[in-house]
Protein backbone atom coordinates (compact mmCIF):
# COMPACT_ATOMS: atom_id res chain seq x y z
CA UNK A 1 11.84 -28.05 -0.99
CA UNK A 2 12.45 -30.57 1.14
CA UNK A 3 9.88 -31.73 3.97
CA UNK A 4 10.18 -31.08 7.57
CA UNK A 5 11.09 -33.71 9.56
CA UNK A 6 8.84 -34.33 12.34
CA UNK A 7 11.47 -34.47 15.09
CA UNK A 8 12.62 -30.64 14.85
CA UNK A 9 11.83 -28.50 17.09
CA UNK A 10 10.68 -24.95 17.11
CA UNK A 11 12.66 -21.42 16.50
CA UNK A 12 11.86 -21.00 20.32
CA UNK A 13 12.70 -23.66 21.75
CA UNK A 14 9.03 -25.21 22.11
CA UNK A 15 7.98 -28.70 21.38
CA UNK A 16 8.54 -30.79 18.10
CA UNK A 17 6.40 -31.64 15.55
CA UNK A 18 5.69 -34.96 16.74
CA UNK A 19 5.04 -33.65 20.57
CA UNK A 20 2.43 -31.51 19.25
CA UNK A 21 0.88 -34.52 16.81
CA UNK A 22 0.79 -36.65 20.17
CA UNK A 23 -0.83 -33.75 22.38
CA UNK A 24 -3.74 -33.28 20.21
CA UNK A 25 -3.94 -37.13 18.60
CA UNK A 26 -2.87 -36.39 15.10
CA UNK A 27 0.38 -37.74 12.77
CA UNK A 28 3.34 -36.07 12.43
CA UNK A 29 3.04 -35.95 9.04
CA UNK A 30 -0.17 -34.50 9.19
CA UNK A 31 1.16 -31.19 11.13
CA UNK A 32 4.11 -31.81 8.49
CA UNK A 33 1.38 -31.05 6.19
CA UNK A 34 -0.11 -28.28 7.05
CA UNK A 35 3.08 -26.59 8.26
CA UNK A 36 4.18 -27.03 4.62
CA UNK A 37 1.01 -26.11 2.55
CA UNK A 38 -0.67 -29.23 1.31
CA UNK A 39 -4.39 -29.25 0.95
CA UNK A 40 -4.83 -33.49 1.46
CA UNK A 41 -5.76 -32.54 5.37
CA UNK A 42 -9.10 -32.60 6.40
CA UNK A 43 -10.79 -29.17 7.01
CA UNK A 44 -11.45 -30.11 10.89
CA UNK A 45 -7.86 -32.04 11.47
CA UNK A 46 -6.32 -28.52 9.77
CA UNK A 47 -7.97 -26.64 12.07
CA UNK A 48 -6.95 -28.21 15.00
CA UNK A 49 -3.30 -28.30 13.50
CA UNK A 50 -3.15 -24.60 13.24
CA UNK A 51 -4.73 -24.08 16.89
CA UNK A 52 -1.93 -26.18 18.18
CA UNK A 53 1.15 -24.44 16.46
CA UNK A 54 -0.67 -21.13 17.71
CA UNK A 55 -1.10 -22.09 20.97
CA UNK A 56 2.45 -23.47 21.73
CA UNK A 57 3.83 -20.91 19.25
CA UNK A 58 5.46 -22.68 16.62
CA UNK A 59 7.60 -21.34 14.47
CA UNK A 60 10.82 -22.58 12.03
CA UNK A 61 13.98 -22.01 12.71
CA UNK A 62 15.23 -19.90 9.70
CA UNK A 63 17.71 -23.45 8.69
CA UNK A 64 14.31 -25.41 8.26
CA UNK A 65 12.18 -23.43 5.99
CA UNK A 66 14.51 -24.03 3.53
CA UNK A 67 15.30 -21.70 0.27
CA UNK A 68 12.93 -22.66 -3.03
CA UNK A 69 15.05 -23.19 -6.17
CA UNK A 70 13.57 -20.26 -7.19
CA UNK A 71 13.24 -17.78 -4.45
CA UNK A 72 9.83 -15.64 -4.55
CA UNK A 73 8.70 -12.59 -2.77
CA UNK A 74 4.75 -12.63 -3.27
CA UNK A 75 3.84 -8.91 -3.92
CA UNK A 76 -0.39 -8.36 -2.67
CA UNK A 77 -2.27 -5.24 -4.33
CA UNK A 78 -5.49 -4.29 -2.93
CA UNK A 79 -6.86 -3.44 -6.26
CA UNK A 80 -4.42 -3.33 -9.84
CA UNK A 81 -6.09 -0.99 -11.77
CA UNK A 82 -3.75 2.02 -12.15
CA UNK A 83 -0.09 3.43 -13.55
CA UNK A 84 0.61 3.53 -9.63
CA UNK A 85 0.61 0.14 -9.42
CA UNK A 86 2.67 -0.08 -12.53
CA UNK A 87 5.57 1.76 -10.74
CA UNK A 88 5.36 -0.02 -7.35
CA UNK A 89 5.66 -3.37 -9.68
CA UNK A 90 8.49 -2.04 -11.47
CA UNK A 91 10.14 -0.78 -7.81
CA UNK A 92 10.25 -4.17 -6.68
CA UNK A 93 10.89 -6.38 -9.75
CA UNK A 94 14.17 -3.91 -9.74
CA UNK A 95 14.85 -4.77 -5.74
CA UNK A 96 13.75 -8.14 -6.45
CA UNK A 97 15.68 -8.75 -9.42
CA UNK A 98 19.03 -7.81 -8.13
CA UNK A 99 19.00 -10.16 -5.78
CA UNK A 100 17.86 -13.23 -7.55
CA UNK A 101 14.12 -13.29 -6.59
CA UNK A 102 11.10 -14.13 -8.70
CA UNK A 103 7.98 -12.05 -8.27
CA UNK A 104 4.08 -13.51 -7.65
CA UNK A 105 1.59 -10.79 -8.12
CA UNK A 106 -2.12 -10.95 -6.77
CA UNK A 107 -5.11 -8.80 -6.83
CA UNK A 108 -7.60 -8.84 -4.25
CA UNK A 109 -10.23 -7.37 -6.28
CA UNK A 110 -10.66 -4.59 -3.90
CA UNK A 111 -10.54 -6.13 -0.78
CA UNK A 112 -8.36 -5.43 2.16
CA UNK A 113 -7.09 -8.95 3.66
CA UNK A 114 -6.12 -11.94 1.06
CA UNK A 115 -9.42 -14.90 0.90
CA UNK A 116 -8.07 -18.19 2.63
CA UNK A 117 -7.61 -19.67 -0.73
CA UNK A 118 -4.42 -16.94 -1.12
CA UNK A 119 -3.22 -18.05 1.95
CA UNK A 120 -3.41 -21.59 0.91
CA UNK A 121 -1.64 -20.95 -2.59
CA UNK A 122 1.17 -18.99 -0.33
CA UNK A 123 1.15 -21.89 2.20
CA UNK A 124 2.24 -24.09 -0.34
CA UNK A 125 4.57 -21.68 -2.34
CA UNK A 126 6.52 -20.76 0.69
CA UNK A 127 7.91 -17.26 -0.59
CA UNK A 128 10.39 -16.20 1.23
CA UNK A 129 8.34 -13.00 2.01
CA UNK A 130 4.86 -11.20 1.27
CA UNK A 131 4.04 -7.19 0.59
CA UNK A 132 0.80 -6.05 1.00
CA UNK A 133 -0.08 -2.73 -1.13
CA UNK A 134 -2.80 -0.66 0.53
CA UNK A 135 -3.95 -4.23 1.85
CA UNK A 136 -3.52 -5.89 5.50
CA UNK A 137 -3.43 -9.36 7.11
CA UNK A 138 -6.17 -10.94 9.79
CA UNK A 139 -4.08 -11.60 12.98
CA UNK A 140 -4.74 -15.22 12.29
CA UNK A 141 -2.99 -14.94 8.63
CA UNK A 142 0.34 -12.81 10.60
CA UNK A 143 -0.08 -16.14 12.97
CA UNK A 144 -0.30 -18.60 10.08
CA UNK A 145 3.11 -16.78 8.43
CA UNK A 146 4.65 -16.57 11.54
CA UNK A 147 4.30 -19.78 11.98
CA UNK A 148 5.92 -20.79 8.62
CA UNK A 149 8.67 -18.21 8.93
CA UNK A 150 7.06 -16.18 6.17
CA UNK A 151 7.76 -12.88 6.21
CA UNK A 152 5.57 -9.78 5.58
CA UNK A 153 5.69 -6.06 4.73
CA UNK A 154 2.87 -3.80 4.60
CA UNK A 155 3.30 -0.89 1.61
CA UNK A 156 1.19 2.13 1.80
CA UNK A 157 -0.77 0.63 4.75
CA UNK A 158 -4.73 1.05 4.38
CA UNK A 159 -4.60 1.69 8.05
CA UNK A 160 -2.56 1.86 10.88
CA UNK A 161 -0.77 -1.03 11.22
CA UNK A 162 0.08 -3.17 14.11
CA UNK A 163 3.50 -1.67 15.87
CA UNK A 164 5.06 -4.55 15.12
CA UNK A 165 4.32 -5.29 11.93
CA UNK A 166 7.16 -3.89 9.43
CA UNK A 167 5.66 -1.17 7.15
CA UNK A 168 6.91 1.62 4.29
CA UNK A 169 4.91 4.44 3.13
CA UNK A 170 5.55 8.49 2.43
CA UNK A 171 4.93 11.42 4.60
CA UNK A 172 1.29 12.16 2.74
CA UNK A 173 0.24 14.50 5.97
CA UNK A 174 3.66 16.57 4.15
CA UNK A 175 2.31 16.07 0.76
CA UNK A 176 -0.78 17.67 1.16
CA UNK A 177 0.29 20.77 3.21
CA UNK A 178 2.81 21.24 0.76
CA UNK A 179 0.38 21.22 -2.59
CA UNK A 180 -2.26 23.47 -0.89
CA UNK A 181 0.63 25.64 0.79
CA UNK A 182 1.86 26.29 -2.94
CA UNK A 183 -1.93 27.03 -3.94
CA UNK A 184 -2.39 29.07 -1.25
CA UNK A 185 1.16 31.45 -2.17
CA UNK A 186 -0.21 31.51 -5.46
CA UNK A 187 -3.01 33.26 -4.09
CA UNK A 188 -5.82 30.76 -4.31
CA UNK A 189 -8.61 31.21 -1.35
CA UNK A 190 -10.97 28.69 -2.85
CA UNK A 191 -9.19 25.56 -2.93
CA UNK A 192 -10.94 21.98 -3.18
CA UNK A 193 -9.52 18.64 -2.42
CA UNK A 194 -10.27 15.29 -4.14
CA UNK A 195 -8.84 12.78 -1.90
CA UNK A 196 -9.05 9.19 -2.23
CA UNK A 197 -11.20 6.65 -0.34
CA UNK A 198 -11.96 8.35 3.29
CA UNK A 199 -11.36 4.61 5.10
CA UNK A 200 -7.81 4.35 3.26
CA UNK A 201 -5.15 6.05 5.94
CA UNK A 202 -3.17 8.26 3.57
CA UNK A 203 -6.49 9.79 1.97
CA UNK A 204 -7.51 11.14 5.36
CA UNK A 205 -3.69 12.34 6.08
CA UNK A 206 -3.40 14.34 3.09
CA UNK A 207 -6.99 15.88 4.00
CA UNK A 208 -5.19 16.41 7.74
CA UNK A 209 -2.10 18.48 5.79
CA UNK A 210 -4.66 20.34 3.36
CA UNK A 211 -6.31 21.67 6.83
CA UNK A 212 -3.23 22.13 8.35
CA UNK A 213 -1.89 24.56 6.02
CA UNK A 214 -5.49 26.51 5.63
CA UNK A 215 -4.68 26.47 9.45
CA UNK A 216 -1.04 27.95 9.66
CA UNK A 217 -2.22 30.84 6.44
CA UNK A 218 -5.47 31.90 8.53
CA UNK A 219 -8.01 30.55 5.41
CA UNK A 220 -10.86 29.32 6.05
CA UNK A 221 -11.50 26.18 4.08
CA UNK A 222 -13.36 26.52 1.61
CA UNK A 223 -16.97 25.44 2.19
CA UNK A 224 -18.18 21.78 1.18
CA UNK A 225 -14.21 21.49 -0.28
CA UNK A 226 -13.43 18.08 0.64
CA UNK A 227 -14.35 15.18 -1.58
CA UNK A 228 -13.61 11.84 -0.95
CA UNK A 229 -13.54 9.26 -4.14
CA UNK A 230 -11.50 6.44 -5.28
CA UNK A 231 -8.15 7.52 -6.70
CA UNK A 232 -9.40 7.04 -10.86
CA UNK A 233 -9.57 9.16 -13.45
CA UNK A 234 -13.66 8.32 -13.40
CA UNK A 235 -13.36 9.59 -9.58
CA UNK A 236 -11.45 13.09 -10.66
CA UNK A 237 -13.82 13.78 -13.49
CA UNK A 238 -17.28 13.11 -11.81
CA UNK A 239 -15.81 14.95 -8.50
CA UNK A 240 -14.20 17.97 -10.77
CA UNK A 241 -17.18 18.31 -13.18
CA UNK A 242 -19.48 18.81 -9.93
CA UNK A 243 -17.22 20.84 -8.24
CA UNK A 244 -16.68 23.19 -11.37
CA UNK A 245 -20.65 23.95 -12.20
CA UNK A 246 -20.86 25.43 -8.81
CA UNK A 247 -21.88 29.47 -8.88
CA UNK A 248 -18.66 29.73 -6.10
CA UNK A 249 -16.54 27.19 -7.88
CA UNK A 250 -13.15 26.48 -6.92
CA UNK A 251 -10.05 27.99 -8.60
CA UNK A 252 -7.93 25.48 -7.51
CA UNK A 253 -8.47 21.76 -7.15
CA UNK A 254 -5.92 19.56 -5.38
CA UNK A 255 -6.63 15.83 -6.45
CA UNK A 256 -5.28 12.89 -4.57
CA UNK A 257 -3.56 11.29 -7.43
CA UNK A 258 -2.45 12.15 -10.91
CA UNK A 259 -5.33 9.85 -12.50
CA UNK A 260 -8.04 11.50 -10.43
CA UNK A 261 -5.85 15.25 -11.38
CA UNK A 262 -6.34 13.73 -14.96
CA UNK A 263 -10.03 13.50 -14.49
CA UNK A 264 -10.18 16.65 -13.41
CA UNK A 265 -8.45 17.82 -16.50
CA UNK A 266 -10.87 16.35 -18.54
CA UNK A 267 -13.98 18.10 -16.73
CA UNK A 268 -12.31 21.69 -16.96
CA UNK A 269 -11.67 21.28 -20.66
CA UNK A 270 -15.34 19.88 -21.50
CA UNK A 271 -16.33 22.69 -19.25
CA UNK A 272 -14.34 25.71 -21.34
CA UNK A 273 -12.16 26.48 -17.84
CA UNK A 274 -8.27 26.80 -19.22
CA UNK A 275 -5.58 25.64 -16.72
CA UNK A 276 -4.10 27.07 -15.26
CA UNK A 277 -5.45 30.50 -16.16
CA UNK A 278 -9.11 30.16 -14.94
CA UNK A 279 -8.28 26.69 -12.78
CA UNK A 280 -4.69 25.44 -11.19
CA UNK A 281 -4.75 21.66 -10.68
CA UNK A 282 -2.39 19.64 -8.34
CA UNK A 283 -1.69 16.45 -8.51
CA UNK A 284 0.16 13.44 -6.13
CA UNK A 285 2.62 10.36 -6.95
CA UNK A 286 4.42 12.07 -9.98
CA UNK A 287 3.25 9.54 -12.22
CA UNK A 288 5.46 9.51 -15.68
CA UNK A 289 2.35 10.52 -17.45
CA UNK A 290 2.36 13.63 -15.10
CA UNK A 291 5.10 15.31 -17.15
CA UNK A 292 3.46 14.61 -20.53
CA UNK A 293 -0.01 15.47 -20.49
CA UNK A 294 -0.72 19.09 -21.44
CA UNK A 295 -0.41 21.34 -19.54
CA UNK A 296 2.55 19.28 -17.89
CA UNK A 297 1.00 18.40 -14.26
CA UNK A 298 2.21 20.12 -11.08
CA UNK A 299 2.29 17.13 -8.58
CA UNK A 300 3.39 16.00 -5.66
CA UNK A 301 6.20 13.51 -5.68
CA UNK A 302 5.56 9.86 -3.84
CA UNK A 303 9.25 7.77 -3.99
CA UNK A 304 6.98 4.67 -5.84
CA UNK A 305 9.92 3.04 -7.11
CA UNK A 306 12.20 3.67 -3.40
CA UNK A 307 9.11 2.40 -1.27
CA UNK A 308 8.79 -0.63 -3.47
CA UNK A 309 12.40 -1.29 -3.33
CA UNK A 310 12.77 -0.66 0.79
CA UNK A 311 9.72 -3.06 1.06
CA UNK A 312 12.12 -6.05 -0.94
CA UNK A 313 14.98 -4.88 1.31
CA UNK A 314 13.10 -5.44 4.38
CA UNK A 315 11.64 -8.65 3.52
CA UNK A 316 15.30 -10.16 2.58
CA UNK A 317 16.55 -8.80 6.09
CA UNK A 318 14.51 -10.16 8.13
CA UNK A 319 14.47 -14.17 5.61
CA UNK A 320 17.97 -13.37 7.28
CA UNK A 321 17.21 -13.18 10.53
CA UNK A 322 17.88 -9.61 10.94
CA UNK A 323 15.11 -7.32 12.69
CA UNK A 324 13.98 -4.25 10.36
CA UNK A 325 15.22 -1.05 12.60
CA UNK A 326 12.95 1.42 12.44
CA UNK A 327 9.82 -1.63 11.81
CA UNK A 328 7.78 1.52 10.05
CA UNK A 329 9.88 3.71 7.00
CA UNK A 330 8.16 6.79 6.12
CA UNK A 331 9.86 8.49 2.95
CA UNK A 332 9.64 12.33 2.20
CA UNK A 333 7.55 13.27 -0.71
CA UNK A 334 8.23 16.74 -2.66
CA UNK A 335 6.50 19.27 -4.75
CA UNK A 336 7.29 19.33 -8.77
CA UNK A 337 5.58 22.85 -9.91
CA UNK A 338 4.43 22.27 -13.72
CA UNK A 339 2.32 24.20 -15.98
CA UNK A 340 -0.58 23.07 -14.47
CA UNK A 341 -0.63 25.90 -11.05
CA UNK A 342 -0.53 29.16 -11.49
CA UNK A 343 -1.74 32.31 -9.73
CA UNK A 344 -5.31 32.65 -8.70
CA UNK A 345 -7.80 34.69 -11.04
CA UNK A 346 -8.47 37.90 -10.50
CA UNK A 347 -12.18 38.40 -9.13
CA UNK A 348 -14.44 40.55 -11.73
């Protein structure tokens, strides 16, 4: 990719590369530099760089950022450890692949904003945009992007995003009045919930529709129901196994993913409870696994593949210079009754 030459000036309007060098006593090149990724800088001149293009809000037009010879899209997990991530992976290497774009993947190791030595690899990459899976950017990263005319896309937010920040997710308040509404027609009264980590946004909004529909039925929720875990198959089975040696166990569990549902699977059958006659499980995402495992898993559907594939979409629209409208997608999720849910046991 060619360098930016230190006459041009910015999307906006604002001053030139070489006005801002002058104002604050640096070389062109040097903003050149760090406007374009390299680490020869010095930590204190780069730091005084990136003040400047914040404060005078620098950006590229979209003619000088250029297009790599081999256009990426850098896709950002909070933590790649699961067959959910396999299908948001395959969602966008389909979106990405149709239109020519190469795929970076990263793992945060379980954090929730990228280490500065991301940004620097991404800095110097120049993708043409970034998703961020259950995963968020520091307002000075957004600036640092911004500033580059890298664009970004948060997937299944961990929280609520900024308002103008582009983002794509399901309705998960929907999915989980709809898998304890189905419990509950079944006839279940004692109905547990495994949900996922209780800082993560769509664990505490599937929680929100599991109360809701205990709400619109007139059930009480069941007492010291609500369990909050990661979203493994360790976290189902540890959760399930406690939940199940109660003397008032459950007869219904609703699990916040198919891998915890799987867990939960495995602590029924170690404890001699059959599914569904003695115990209905629910699941969520409608994993591919969820329709092979025995019995088949009742789940709650999460559009993986269509979330991953909007995310690409929205990314190439705005390396465009078109404006995502609506900035936040929420898909519809829907229930897939298996073997797994049946009716509730009759009390001896």
């Amino acid at each position: 990719m060619p360098p930016e030459g230190p006459r041009r000036r910015g999307a906006k309007g604002g001053p030139t590369i070489t006005e801002i060098a002058a104002k604050i006593g640096v070389s062109a090149p040097s903003v050149s530099k760090v406007l374009n990724g390299r680490s020869d800088v010095a930590p204190a001149t780069r730091l005084k760089i990136e003040k400047a293009l914040q404060e005078h809000n620098y950006q590229r037009h979209a003619s000088q950022t250029g297009t790599p010879s081999a256009p990426l899209v850098d896709l950002v997990f909070h933590e790649l450890d699961s067959a959910w991530s396999i299908e948001i992976i395959r969602g966008v290497e389909n979106a990405a692949g149709r239109h020519g774009l190469g795929v970076v993947l990263s793992d945060l190791g379980g954090q929730h904003s990228p280490q500065p030595r991301w940004m620097e690899e991404v800095l110097a990459r120049r993708p043409l945009g970034v998703i961020l899976v259950l995963s968020a950017l520091t307002p000075e990263q957004r600036r640092q992007l911004d500033t580059r005319g890298i664009r970004y896309v948060v997937l299944d937010t961990d929280g609520e995003p900024p308002s103008d920040v582009p983002a794509v997710g399901s309705n998960n308040w929907y999915g989980g009045l709809s898998a304890t509404r189905h419990l509950l027609s079944l006839g279940h009264r004692r109905i547990a919930i495994i949900s996922g980590p209780e800082d993560v946004l769509c664990s505490r909004a599937r929680v929100g529709g599991y109360r809701a529909a205990h709400a619109e039925a007139g059930v009480p929720v069941f007492a010291d129901a609500i369990r909050w875990s990661d979203f493994s198959v360790a976290g189902g089975f540890e959760h399930g196994s406690a939940l199940l040696t109660r003397a008032d166990r459950p007869t219904a569990i609703f699990a916040g993913s198919d891998m915890q549902a799987l867990g939960v699977l495995r602590a029924a059958r170690e404890l001699n409870i059959e599914v569904p006659g003695d115990l209905s499980v629910v699941g969520y995402d409608n994993l591919p696994l969820a329709a092979w495992v025995a019995p088949s898993l009742t789940t709650i559907h999460q559009p993986l593949n269509e979330m991953a594939e909007t995310a690409v979409k929205m990314v190439l629209d705005m390396a465009r210079g078109t404006d995502p409208r609506p900035r936040s997608v929420e898909l519809a999720t829907e229930l897939v009754v298996r073997e797994s849910s049946g009716p509730a046991p009759q009390e001896s």
